[in-house]
C-alpha atoms as a PDB file:
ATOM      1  CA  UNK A   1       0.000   0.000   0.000  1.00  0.00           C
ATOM      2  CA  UNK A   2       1.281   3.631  -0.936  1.00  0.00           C
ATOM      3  CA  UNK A   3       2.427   5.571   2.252  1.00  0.00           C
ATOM      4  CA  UNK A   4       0.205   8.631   0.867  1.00  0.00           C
ATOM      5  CA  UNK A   5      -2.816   6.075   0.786  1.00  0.00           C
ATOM      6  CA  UNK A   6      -2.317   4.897   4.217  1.00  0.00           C
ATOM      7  CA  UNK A   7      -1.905   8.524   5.696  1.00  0.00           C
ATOM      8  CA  UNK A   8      -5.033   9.365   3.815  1.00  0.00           C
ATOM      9  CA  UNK A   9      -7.261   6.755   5.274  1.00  0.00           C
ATOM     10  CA  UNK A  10      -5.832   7.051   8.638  1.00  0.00           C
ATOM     11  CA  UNK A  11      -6.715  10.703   8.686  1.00  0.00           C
ATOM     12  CA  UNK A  12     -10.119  10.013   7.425  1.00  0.00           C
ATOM     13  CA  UNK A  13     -10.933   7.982  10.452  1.00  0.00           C
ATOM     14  CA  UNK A  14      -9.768  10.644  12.816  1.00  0.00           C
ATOM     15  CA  UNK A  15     -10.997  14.071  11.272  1.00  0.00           C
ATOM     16  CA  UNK A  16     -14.621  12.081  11.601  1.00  0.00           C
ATOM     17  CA  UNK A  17     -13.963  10.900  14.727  1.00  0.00           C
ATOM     18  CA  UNK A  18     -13.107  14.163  15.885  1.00  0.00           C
ATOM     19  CA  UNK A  19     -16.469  15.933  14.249  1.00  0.00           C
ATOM     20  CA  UNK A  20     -18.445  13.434  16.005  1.00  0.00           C
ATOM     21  CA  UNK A  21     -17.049  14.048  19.214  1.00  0.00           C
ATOM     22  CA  UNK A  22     -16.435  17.628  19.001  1.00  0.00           C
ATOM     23  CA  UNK A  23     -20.606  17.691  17.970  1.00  0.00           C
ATOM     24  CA  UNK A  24     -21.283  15.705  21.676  1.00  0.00           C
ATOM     25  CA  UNK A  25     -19.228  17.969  23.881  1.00  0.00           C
ATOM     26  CA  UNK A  26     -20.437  21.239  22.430  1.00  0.00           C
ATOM     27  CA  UNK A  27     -24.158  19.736  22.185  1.00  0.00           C
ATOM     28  CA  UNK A  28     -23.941  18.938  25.821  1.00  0.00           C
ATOM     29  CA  UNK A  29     -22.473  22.033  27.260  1.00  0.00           C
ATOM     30  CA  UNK A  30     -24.882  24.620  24.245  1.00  0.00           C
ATOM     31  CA  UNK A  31     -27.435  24.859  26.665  1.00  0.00           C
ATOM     32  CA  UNK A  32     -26.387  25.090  30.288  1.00  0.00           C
ATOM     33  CA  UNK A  33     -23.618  28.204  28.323  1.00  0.00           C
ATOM     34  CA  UNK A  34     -26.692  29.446  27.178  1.00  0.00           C
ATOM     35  CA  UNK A  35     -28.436  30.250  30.349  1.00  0.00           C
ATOM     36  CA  UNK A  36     -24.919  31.138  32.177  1.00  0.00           C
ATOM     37  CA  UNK A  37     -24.130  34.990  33.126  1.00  0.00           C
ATOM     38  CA  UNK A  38     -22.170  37.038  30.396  1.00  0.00           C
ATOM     39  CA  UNK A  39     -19.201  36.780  32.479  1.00  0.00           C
ATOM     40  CA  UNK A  40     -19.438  33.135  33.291  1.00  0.00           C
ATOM     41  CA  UNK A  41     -20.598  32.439  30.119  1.00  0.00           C
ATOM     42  CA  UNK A  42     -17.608  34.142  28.641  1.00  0.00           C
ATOM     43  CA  UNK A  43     -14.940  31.973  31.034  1.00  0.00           C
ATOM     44  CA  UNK A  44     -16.343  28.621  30.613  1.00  0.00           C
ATOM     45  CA  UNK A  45     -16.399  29.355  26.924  1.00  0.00           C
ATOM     46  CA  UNK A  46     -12.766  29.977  26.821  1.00  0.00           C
ATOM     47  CA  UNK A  47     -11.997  27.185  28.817  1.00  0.00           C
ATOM     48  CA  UNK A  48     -13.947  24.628  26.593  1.00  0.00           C
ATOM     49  CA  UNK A  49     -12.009  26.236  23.974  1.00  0.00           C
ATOM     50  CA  UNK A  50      -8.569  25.039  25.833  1.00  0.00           C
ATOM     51  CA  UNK A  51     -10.037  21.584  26.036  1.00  0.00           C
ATOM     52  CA  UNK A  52     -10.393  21.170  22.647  1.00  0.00           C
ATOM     53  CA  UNK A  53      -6.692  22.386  21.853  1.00  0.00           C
ATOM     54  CA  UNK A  54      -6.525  26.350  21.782  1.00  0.00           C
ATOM     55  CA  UNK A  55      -6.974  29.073  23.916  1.00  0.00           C
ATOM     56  CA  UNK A  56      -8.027  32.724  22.939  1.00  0.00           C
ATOM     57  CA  UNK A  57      -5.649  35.448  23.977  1.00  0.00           C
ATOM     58  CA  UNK A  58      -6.218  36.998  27.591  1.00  0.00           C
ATOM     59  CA  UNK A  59      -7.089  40.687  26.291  1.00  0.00           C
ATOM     60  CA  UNK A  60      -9.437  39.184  23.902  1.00  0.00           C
ATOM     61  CA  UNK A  61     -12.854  39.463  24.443  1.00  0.00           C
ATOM     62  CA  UNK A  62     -14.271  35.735  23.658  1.00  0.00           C
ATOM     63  CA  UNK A  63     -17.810  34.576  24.587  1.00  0.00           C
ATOM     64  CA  UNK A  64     -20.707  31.901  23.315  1.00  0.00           C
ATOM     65  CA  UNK A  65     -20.817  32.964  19.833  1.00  0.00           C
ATOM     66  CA  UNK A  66     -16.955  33.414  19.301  1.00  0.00           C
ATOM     67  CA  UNK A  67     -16.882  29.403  20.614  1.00  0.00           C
ATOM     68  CA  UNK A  68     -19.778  28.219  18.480  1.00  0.00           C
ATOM     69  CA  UNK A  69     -17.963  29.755  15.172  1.00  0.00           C
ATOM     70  CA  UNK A  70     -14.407  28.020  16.357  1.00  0.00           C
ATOM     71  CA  UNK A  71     -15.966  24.824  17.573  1.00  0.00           C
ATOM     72  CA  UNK A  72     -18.282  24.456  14.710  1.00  0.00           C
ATOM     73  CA  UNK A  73     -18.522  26.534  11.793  1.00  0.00           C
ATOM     74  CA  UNK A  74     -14.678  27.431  11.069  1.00  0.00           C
ATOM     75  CA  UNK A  75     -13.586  25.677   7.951  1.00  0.00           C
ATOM     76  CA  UNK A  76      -9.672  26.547   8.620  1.00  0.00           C
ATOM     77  CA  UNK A  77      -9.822  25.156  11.828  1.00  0.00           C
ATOM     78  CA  UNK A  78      -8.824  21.218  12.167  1.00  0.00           C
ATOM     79  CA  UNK A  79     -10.053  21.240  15.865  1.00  0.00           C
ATOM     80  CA  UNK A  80     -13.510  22.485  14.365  1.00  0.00           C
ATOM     81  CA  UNK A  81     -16.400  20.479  13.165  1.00  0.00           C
ATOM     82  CA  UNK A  82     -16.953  21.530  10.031  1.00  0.00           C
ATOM     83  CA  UNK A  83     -12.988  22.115   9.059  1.00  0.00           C
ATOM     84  CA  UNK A  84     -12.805  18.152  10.733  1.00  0.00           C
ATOM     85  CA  UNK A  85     -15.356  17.703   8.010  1.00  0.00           C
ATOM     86  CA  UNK A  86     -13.628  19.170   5.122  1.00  0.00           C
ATOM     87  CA  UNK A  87     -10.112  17.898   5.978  1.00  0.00           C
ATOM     88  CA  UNK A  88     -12.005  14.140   5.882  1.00  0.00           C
ATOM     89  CA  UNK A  89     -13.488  15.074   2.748  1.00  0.00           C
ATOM     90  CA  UNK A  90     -10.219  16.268   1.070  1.00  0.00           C
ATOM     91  CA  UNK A  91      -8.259  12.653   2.340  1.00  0.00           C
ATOM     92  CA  UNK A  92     -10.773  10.688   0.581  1.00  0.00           C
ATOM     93  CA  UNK A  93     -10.575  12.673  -2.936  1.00  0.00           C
ATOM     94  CA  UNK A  94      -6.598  12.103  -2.329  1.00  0.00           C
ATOM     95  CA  UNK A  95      -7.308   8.114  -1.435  1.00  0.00           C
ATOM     96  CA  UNK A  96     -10.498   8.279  -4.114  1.00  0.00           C
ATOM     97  CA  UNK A  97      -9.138   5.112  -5.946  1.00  0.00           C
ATOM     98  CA  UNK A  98      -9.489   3.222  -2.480  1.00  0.00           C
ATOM     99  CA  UNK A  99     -12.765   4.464  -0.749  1.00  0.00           C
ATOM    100  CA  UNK A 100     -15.774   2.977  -1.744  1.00  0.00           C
ATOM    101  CA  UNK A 101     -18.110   5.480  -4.084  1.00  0.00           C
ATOM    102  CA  UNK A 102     -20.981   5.347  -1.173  1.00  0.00           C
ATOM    103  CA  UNK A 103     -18.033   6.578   1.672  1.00  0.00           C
ATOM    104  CA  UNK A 104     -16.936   9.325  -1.297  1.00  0.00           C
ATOM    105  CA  UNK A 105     -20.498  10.254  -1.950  1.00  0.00           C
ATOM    106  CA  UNK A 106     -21.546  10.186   1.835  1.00  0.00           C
ATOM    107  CA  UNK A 107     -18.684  12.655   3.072  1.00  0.00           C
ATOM    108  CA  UNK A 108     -19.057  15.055   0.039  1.00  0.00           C
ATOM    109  CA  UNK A 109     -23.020  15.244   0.727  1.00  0.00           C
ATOM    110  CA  UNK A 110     -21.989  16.029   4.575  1.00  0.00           C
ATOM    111  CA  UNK A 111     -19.558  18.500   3.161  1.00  0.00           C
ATOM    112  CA  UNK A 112     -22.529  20.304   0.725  1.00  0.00           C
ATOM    113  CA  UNK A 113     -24.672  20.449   3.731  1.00  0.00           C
ATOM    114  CA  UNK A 114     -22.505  22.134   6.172  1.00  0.00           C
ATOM    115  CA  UNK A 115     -23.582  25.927   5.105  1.00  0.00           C
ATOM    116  CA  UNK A 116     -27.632  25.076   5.590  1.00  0.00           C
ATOM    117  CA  UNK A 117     -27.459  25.756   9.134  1.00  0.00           C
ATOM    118  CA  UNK A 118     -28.616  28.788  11.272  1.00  0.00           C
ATOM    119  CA  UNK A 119     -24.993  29.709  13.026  1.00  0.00           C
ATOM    120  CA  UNK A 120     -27.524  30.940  16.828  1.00  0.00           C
ATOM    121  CA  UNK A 121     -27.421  28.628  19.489  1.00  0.00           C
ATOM    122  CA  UNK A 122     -30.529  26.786  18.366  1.00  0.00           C
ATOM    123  CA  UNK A 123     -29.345  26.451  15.057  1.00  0.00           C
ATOM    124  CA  UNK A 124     -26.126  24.611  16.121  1.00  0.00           C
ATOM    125  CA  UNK A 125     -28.140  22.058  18.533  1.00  0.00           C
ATOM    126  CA  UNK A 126     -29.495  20.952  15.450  1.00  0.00           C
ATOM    127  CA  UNK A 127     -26.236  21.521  13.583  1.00  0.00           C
ATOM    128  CA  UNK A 128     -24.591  19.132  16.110  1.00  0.00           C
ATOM    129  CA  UNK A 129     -27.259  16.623  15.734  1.00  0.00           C
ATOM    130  CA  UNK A 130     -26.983  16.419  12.345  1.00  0.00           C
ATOM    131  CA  UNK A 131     -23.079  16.057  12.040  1.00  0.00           C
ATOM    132  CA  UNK A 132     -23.813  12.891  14.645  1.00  0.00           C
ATOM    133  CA  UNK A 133     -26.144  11.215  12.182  1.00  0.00           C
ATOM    134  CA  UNK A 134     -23.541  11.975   9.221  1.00  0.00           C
ATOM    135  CA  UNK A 135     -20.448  10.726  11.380  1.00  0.00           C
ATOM    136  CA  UNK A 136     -22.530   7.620  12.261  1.00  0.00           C
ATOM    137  CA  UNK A 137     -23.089   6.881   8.395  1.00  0.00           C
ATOM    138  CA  UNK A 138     -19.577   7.933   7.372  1.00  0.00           C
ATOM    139  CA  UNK A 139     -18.991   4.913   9.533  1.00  0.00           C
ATOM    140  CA  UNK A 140     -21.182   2.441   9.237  1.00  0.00           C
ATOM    141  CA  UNK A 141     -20.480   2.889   5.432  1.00  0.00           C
ATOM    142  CA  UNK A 142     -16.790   2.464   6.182  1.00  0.00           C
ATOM    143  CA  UNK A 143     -17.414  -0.860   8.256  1.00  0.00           C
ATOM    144  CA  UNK A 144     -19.947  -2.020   5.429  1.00  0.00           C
ATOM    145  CA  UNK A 145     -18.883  -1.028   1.665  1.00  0.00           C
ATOM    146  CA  UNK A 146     -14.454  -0.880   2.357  1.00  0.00           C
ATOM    147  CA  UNK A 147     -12.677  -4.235   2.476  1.00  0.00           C
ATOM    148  CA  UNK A 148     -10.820  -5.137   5.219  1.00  0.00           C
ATOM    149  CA  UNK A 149      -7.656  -5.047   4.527  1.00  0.00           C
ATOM    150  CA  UNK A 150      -4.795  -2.916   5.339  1.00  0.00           C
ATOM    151  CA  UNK A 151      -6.276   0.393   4.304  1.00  0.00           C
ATOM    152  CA  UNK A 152      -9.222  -0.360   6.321  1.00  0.00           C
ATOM    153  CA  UNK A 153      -6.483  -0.942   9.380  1.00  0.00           C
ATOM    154  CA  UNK A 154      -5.440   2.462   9.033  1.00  0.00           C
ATOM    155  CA  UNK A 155      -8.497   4.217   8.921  1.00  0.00           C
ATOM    156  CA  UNK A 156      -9.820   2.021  12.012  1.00  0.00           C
ATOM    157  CA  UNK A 157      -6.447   2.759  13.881  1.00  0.00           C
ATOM    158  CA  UNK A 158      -7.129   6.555  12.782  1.00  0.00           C
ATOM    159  CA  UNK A 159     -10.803   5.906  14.478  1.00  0.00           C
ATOM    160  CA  UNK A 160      -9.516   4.518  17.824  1.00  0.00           C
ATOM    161  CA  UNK A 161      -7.183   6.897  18.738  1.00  0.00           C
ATOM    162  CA  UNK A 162      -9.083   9.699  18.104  1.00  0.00           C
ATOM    163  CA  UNK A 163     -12.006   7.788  20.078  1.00  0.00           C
ATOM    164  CA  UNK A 164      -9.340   7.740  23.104  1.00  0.00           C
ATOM    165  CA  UNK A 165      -8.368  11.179  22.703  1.00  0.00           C
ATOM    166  CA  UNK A 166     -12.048  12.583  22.800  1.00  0.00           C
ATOM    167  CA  UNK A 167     -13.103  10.257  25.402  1.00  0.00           C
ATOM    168  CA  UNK A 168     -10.108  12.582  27.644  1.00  0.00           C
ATOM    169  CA  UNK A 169     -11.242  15.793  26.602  1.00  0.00           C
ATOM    170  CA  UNK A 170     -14.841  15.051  27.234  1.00  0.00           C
ATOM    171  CA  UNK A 171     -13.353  13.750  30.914  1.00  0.00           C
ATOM    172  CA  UNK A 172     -11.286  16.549  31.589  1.00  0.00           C
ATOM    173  CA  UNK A 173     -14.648  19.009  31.117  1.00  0.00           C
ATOM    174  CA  UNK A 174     -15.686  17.062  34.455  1.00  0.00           C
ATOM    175  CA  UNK A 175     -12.416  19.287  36.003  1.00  0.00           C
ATOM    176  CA  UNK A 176     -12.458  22.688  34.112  1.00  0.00           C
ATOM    177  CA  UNK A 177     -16.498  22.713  35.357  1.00  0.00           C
ATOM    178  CA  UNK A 178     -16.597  20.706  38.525  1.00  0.00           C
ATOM    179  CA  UNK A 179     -19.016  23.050  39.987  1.00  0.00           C
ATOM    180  CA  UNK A 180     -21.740  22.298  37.953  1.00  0.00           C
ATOM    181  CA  UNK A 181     -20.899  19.605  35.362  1.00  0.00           C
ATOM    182  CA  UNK A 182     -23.169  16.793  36.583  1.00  0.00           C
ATOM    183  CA  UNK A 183     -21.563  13.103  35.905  1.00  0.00           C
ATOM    184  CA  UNK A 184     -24.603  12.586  33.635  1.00  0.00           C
ATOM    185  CA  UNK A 185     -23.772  15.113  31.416  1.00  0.00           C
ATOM    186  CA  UNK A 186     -20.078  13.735  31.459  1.00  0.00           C
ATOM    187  CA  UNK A 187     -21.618  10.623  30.254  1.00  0.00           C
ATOM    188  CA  UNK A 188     -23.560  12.223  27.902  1.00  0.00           C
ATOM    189  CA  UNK A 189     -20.736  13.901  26.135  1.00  0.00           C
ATOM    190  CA  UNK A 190     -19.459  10.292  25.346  1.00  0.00           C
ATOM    191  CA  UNK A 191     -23.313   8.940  24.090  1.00  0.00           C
ATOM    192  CA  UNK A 192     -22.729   6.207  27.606  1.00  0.00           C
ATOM    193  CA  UNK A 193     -25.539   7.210  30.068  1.00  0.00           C
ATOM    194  CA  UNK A 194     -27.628   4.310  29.124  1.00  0.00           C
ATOM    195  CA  UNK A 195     -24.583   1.698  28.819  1.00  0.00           C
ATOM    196  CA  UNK A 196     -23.591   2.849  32.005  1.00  0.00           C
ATOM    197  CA  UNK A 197     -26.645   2.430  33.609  1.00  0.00           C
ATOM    198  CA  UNK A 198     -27.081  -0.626  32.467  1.00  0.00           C
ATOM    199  CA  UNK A 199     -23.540  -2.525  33.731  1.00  0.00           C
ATOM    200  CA  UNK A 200     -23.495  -0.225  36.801  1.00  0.00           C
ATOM    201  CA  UNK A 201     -27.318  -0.692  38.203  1.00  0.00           C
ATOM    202  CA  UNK A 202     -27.099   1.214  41.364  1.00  0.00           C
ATOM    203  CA  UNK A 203     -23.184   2.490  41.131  1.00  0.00           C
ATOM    204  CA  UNK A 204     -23.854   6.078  40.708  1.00  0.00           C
ATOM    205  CA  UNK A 205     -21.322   9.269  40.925  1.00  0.00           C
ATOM    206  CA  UNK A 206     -18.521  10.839  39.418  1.00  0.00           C
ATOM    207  CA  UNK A 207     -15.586   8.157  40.075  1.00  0.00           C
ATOM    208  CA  UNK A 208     -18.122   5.316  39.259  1.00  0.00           C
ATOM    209  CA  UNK A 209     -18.683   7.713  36.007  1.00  0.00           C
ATOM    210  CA  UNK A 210     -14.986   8.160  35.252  1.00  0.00           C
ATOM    211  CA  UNK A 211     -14.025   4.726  35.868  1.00  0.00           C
ATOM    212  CA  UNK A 212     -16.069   3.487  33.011  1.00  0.00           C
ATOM    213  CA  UNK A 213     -15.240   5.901  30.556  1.00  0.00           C
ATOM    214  CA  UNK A 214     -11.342   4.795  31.299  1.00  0.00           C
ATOM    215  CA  UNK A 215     -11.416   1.386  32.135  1.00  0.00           C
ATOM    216  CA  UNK A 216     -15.015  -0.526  30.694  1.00  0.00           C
ATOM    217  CA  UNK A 217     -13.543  -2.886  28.051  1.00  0.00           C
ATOM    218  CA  UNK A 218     -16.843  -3.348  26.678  1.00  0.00           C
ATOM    219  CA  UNK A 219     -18.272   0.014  25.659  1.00  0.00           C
ATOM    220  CA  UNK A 220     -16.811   1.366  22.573  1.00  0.00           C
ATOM    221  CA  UNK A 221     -16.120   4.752  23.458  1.00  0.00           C
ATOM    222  CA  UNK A 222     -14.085   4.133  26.523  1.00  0.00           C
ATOM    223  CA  UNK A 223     -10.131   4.701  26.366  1.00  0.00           C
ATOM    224  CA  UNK A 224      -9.326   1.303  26.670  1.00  0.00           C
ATOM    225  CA  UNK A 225     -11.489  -0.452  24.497  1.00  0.00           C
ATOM    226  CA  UNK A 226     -10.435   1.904  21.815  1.00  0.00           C
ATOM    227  CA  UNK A 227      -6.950   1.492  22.242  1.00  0.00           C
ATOM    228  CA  UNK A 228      -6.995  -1.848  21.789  1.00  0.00           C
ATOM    229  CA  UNK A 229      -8.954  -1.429  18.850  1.00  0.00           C
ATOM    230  CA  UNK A 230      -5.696   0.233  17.959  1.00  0.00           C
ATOM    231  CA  UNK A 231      -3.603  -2.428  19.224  1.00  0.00           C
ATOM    232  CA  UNK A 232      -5.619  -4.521  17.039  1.00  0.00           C
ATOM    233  CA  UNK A 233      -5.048  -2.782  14.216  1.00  0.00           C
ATOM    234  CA  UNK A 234      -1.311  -2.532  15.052  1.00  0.00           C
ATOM    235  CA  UNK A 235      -1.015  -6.138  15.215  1.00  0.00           C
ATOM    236  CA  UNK A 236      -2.483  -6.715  11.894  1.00  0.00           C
ATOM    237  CA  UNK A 237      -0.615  -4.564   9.904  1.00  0.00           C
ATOM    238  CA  UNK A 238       2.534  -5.588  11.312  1.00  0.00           C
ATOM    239  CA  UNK A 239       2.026  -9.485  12.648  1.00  0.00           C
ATOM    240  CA  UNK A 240       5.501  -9.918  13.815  1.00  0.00           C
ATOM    241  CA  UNK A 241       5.489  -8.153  16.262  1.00  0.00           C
END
């Protein structure tokens, strides 16, 4: 397999990843920002911002709607959604002669459809709602119309570690906004309040919450179950080791 291929397919898997969990985190926290004080409003949206990777300037004055256009509506950005988006879109037209033509099709739609959106904060809950329905057939037409061979190992690999990485940033909200991040929205942010209800019964609270985000080796979106999704795909694309 070409090296270019590879990268491609690899980065496919994680710029969707990314989109999909960028689209939890900011779906969870749009509302409870919305009802904040201006100046609260304004410090929780920078810090959000620092999860995800960057931090405005101190002097600079940033608030909801300066976080809604970096988190989802920046196309230059690769920590936003739609940018996420794009960048996927552009690694398939480089690996076009290895995607499937429903994966091609399915991103470029998702790409065509990012400008019909209002940019307010009710207009992005829906925004974020939609990129979740797109991410979740980007995959499933990944799993179902790509064969399974090596380039399919990259863009799994891709997948997982991204998977791993958002699974910490949607953790490490629990710390920025301890004072009134509830641990069922921190399960929320990861899609796991119903798995975790179910394999914890009556186990309720923040560590109980935390642990199973880390440590559950059954529910996908937990950092070690997707790391050794990685592993997996590791293994496979180099047996001897």
């Amino acid at each position: 397999m070409l090296s270019r291929i590879a990268e491609s397919l690899f980065w496919i898997g994680r710029y969707v990843e990314r989109a999909d969990g960028t689209a939890r985190i900011l779906d969870v926290h749009l509302e409870r920002l919305n009802q904040m004080p201006s100046n609260e409003q304004h410090q929780v949206s920078r810090d959000l911002l620092a999860i995800m990777g960057t931090r405005p300037s101190a002097d600079e004055d940033f608030g909801l709607n300066d976080l809604l256009q970096s988190l989802a509506y920046d196309r230059t950005s690769p920590t936003s959604i739609s940018g996420s988006l794009g960048a996927a879109r552009e690694n398939a037209r480089r690996a076009r002669e290895t995607v499937s033509s429903a994966l091609w099709e399915c991103l470029n739609t998702t790409w065509y459809g990012l400008n019909q959106h209002r940019k307010d904060v009710v207009g992005t809950y829906r925004f974020c709602n939609w990129v979740l329905e797109r991410t979740a057939m980007v995959t499933g037409l990944a799993d179902t119309t790509v064969s399974h061979d090596e380039g399919w190992q990259f863009l799994v690999l891709g997948r997982s570690l991204e998977r791993a990485d958002m699974t910490a940033r949607m953790l490490s909200t629990q710390d920025v906004m301890s004072s009134s991040m509830s641990w069922v929205n921190m399960l929320r942010c990861a899609g796991a309040y119903e798995s975790f209800l179910r394999t914890r019964q009556a186990a309720f609270g923040d560590d109980h919450a935390a642990e199973f985000l880390l440590l559950d080796r059954l529910f996908p979106r937990s950092i070690v179950y997707a790391l050794s999704d990685a592993e997996k795909c590791l293994a496979s694309l180099e047996p001897s080791y």
